[in-house]
N, C-alpha and C. Protein backbone atom coordinates (compact mmCIF):
# COMPACT_ATOMS: atom_id res chain seq x y z
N UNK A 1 43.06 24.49 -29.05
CA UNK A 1 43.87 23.98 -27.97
C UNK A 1 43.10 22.90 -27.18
N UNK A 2 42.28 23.29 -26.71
CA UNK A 2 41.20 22.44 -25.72
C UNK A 2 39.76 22.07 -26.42
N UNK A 3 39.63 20.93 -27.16
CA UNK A 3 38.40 20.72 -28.16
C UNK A 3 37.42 20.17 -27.23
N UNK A 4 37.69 19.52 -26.53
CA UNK A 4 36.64 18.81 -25.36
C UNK A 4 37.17 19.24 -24.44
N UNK A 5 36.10 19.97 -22.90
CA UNK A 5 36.80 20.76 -22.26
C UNK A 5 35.48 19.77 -21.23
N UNK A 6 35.70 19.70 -20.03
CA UNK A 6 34.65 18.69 -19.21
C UNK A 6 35.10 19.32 -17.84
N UNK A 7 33.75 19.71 -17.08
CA UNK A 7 33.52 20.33 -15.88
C UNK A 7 32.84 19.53 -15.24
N UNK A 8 33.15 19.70 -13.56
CA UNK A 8 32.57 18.71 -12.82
C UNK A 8 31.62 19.88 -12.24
N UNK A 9 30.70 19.62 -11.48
CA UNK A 9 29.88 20.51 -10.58
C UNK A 9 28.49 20.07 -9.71
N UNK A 10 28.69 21.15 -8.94
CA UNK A 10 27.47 20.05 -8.11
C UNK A 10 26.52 21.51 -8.60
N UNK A 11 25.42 22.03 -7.11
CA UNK A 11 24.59 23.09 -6.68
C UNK A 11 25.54 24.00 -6.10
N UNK A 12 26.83 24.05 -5.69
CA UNK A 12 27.19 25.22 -4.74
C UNK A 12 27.76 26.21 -5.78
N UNK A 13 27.88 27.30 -5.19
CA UNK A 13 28.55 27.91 -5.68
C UNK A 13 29.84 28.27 -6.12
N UNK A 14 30.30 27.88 -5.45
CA UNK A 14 32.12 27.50 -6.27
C UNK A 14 32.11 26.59 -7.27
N UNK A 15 31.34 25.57 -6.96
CA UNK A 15 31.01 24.71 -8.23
C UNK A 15 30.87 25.55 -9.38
N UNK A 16 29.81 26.60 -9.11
CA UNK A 16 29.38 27.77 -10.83
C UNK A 16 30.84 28.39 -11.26
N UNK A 17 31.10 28.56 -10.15
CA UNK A 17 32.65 29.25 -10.45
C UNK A 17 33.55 28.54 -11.60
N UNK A 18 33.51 27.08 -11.14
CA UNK A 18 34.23 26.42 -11.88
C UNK A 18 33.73 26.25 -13.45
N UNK A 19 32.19 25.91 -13.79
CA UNK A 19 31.48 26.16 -15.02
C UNK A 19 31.98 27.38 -15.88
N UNK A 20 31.93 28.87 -14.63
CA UNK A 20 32.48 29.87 -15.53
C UNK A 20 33.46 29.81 -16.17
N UNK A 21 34.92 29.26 -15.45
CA UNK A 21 35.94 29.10 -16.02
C UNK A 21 36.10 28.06 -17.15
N UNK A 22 35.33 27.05 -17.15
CA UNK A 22 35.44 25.90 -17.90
C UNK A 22 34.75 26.71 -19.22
N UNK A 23 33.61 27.35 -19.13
CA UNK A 23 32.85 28.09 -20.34
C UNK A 23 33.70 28.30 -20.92
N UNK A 24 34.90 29.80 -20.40
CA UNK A 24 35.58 30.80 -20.70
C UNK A 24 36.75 29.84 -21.67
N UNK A 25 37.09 29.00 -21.08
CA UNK A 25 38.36 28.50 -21.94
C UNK A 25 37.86 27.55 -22.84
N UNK A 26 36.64 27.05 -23.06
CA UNK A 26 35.72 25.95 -24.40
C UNK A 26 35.44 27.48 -25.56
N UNK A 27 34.79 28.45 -24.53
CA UNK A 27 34.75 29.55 -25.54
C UNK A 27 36.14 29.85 -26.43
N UNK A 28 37.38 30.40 -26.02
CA UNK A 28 38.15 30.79 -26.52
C UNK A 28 38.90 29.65 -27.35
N UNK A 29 38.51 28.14 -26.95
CA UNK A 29 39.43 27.60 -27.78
C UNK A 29 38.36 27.21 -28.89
N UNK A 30 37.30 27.07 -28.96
CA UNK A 30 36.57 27.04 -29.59
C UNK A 30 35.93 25.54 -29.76
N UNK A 31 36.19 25.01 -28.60
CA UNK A 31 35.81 23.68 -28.17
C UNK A 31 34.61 23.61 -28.04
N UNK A 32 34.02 22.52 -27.35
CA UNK A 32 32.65 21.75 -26.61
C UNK A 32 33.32 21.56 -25.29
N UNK A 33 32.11 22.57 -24.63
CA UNK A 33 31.99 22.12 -23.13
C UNK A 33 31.11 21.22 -22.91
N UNK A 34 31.47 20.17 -21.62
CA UNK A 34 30.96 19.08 -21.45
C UNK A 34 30.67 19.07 -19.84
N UNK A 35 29.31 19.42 -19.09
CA UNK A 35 29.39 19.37 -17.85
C UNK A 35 28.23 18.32 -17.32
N UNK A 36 29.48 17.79 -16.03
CA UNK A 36 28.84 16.88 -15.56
C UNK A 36 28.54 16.98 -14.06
N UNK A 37 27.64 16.18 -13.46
CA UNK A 37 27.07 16.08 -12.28
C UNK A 37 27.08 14.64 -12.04
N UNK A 38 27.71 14.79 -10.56
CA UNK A 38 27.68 12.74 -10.13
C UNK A 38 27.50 12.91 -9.23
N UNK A 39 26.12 12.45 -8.70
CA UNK A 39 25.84 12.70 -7.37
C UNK A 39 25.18 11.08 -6.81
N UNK A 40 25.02 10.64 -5.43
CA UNK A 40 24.93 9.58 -5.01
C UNK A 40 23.50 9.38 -4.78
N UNK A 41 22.23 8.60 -5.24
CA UNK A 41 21.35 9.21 -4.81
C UNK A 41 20.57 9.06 -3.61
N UNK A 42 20.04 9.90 -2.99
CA UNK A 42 19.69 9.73 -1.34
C UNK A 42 19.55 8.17 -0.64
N UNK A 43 18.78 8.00 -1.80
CA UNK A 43 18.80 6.45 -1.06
C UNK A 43 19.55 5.33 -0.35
N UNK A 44 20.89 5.94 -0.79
CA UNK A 44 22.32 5.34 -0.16
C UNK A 44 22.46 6.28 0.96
N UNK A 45 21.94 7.03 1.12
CA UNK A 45 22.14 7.81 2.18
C UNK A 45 23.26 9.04 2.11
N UNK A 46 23.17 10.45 2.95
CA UNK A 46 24.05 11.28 2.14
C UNK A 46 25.29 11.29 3.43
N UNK A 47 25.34 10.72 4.46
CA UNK A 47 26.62 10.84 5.45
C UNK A 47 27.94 10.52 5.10
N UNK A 48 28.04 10.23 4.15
CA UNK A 48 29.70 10.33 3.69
C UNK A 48 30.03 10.60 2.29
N UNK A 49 28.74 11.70 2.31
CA UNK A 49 29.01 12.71 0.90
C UNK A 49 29.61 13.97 1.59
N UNK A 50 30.58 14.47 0.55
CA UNK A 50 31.14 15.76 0.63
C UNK A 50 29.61 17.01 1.08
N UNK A 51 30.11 18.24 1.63
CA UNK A 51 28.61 18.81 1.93
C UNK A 51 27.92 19.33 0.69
N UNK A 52 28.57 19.44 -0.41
CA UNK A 52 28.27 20.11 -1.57
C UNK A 52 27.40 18.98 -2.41
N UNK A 53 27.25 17.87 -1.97
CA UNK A 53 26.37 17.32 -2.90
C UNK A 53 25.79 16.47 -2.16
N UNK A 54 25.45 16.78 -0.83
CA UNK A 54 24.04 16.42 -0.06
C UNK A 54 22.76 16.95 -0.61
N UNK A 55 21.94 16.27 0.24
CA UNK A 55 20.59 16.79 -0.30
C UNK A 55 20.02 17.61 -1.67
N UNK A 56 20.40 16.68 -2.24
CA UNK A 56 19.95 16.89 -3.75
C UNK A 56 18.47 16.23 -4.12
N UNK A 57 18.02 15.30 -3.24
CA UNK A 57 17.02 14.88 -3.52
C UNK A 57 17.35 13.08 -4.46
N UNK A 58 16.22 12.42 -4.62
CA UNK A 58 16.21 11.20 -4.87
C UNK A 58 17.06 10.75 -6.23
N UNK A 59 16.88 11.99 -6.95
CA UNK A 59 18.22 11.24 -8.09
C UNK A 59 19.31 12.54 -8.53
N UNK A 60 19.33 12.61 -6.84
CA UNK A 60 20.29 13.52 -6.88
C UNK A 60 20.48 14.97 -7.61
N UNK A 61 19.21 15.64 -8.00
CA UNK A 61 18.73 16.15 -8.58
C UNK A 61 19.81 17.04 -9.70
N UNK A 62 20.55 16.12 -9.99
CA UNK A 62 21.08 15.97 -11.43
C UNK A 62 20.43 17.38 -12.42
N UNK A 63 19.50 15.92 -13.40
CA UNK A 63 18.99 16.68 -14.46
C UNK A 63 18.57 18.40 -13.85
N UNK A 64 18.20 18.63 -13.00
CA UNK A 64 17.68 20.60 -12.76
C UNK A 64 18.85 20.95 -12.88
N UNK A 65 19.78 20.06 -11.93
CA UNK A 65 21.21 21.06 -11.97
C UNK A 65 21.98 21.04 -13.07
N UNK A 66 21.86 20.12 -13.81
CA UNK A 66 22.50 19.93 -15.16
C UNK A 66 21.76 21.20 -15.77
N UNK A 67 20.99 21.67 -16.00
CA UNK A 67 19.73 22.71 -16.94
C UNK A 67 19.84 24.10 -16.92
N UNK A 68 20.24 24.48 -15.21
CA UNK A 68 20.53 25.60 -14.60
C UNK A 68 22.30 25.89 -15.20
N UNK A 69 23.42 24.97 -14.84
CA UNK A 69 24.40 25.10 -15.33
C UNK A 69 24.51 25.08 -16.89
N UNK A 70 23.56 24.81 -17.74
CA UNK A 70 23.87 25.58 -19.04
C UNK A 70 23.41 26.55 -19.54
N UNK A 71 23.05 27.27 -18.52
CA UNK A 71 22.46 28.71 -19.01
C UNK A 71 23.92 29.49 -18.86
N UNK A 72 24.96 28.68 -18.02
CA UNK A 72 26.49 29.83 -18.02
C UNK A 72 26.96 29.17 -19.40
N UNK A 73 27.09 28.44 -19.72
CA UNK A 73 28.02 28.07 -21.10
C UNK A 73 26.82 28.97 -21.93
N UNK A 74 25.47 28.48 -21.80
CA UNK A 74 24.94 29.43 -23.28
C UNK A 74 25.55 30.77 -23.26
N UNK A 75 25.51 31.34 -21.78
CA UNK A 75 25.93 33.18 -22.04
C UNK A 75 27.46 33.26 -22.37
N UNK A 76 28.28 31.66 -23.06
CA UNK A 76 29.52 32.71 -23.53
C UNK A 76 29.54 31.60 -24.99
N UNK A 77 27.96 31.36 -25.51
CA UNK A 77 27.49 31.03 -26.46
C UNK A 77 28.07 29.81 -26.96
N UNK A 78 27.90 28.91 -26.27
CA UNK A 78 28.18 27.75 -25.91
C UNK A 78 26.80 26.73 -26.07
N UNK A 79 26.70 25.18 -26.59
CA UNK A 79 25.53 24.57 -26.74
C UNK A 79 26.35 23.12 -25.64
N UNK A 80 26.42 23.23 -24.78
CA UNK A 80 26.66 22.34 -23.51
C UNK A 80 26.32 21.06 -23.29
N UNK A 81 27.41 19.97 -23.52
CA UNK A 81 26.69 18.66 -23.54
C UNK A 81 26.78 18.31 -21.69
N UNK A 82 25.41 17.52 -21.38
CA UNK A 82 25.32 17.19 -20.45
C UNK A 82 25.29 16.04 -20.50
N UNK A 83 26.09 15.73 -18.68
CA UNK A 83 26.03 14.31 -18.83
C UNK A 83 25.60 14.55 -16.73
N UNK A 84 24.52 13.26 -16.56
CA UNK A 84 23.75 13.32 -15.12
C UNK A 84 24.48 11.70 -15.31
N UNK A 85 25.56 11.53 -13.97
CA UNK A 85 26.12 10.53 -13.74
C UNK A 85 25.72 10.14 -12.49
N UNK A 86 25.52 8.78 -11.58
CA UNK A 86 25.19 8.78 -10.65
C UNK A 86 26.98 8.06 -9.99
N UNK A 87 26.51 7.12 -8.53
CA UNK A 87 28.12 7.09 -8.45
C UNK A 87 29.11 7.94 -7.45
N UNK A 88 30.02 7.69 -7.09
CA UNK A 88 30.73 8.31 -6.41
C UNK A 88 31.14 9.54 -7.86
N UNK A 89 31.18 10.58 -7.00
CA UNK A 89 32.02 11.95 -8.16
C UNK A 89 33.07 11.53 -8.89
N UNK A 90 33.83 11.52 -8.10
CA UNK A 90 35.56 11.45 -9.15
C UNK A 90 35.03 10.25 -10.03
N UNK A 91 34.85 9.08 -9.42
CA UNK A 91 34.96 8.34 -10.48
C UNK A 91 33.84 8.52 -11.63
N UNK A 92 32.76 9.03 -11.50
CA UNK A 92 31.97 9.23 -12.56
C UNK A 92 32.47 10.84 -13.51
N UNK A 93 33.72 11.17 -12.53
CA UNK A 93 34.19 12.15 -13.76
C UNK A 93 35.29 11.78 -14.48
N UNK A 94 35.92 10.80 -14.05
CA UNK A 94 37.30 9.98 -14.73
C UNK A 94 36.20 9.00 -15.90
N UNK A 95 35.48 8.47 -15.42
CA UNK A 95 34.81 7.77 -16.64
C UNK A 95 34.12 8.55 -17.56
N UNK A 96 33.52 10.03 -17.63
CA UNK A 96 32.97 10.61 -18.40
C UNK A 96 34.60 11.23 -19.06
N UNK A 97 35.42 11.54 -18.50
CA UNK A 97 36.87 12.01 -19.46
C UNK A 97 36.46 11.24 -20.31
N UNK A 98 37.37 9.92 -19.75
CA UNK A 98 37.60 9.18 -21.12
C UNK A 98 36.77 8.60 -21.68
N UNK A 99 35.28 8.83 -21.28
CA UNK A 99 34.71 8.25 -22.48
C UNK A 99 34.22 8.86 -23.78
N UNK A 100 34.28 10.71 -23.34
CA UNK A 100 34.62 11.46 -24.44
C UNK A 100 35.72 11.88 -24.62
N UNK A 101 36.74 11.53 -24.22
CA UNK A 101 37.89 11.74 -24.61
C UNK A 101 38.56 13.25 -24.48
N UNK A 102 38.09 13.75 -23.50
CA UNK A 102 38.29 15.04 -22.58
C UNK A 102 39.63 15.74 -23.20
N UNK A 103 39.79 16.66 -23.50
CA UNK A 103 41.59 17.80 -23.82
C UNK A 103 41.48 18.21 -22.42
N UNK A 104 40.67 18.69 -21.42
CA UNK A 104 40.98 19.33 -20.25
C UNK A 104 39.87 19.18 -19.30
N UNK A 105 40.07 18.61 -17.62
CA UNK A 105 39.12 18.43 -17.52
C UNK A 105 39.39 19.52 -16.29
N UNK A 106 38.11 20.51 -15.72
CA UNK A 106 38.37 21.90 -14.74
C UNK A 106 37.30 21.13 -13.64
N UNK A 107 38.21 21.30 -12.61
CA UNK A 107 37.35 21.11 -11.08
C UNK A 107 37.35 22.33 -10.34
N UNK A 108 36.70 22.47 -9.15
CA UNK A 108 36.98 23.24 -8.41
C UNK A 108 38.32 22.62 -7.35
N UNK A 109 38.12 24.05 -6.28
CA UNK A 109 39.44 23.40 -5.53
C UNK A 109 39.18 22.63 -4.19
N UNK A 110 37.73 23.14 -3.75
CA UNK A 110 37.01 22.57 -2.30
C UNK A 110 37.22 21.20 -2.20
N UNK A 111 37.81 21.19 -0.82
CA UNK A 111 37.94 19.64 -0.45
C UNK A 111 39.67 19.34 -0.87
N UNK A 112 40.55 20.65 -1.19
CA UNK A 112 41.97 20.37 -1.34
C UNK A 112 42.63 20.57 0.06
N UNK A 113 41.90 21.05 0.90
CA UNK A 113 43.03 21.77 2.04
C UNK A 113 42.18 20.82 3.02
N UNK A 114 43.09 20.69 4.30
CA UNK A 114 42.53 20.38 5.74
C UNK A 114 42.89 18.93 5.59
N UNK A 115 41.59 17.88 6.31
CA UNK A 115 41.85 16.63 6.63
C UNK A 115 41.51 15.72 5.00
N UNK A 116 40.68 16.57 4.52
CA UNK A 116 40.22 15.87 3.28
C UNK A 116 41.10 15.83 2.03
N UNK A 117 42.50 16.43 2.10
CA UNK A 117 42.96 16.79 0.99
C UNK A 117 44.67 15.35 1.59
N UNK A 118 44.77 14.96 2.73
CA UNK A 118 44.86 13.88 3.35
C UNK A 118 44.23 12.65 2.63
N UNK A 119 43.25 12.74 3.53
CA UNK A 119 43.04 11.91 3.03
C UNK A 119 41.75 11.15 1.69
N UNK A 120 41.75 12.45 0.60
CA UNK A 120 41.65 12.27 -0.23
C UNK A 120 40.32 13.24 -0.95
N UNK A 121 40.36 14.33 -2.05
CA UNK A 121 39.31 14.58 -2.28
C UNK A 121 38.77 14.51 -3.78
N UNK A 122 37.78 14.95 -4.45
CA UNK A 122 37.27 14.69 -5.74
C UNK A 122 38.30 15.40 -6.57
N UNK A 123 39.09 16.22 -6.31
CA UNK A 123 39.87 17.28 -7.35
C UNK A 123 40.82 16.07 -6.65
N UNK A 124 41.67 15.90 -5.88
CA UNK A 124 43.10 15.04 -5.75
C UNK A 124 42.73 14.29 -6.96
N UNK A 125 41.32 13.20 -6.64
CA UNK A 125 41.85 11.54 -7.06
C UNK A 125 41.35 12.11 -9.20
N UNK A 126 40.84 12.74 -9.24
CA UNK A 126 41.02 13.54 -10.57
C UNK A 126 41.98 13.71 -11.20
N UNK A 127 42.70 14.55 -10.63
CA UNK A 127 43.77 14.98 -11.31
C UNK A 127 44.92 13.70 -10.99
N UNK A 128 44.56 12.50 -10.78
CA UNK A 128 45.46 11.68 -10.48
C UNK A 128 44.81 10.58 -11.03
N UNK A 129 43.84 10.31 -11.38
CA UNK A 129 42.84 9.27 -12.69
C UNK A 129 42.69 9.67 -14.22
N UNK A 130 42.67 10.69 -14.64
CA UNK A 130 42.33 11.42 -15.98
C UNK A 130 43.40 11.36 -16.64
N UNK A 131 43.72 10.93 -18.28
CA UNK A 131 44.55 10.65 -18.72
C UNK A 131 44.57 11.89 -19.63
N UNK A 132 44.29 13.11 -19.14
CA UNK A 132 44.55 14.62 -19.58
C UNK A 132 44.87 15.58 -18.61
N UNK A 133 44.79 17.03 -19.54
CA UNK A 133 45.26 17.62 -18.59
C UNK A 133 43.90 18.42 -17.60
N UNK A 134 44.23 18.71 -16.61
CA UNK A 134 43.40 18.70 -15.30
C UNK A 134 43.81 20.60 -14.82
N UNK A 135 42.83 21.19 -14.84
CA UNK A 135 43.07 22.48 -14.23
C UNK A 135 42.06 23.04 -13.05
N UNK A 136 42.53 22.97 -11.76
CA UNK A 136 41.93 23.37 -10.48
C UNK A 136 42.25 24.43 -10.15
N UNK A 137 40.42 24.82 -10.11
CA UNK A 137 40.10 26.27 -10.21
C UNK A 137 40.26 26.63 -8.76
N UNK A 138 40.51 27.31 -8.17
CA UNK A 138 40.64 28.21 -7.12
C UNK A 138 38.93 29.00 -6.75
N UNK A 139 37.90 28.62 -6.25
CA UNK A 139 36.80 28.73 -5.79
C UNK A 139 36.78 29.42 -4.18
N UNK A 140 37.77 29.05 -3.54
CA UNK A 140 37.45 29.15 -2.40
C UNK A 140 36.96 30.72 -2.08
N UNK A 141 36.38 30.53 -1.42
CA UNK A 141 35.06 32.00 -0.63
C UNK A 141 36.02 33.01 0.07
């Protein structure tokens, strides 16, 4: 069903949430999970980053978090392609879709409700850039 399955994620924890789910459905369809990280790196400064992907450090400390998040795809025996994008998020996850050519791409849901879902968050402009289908995971705490 879903041969290329592509997860966005930062360090938080709803973020893992979303990995789990993305695992769970690459596992069963028997796809490749594909998770990515797009983070801005400090040097631009982090005040009009979402809070979930502040202070990551100078290159956004990507690659650790990329390393740590495939230890959940290995445990549902999964070999996890990573991709460390720099960049605003959404758009470095609309360009990693299609440049592997994504069947489904899973976000979390943070940043859908309140002023940000107004005026605009990484799961909205996603599921409204990706020329697949888009499933937002329900994370919230």
């Amino acid at each position: 069903m879903f041969k290329k399955v592509l997860v966005a994620a930062d360090g938080s924890p709803t973020a893992k949430r979303a990995v789990e789910a993305a695992a769970e459905l690459a596992a069963m369809s028997g796809g490749t999970l594909h998770i990515v990280t797009a983070l801005t790196p400090k040097s631009v400064g982090d005040a009009n980053l979402p809070g979930e992907f502040k202070n990551m450090g100078n290159d956004g400390g990507g690659g650790a978090l990329l390393q740590d998040l495939s230890f959940i795809a290995r445990a549902h025996g999964l070999e996890p392609v990573l991709h460390h994008m720099g960049g605003d998020p959404a758009d470095a996850i609309i360009e990693t879709a299609e440049r592997i050519d994504a069947d489904l791409v899973v976000v979390g849901n943070r940043g859908m409700k309140g002023a940000r879902r107004i005026l605009g968050s990484v799961p909205n402009t996603v599921a409204h850039g990706v020329n697949c289908s888009v499933m937002v995971i329900d994370t919230t705490e």
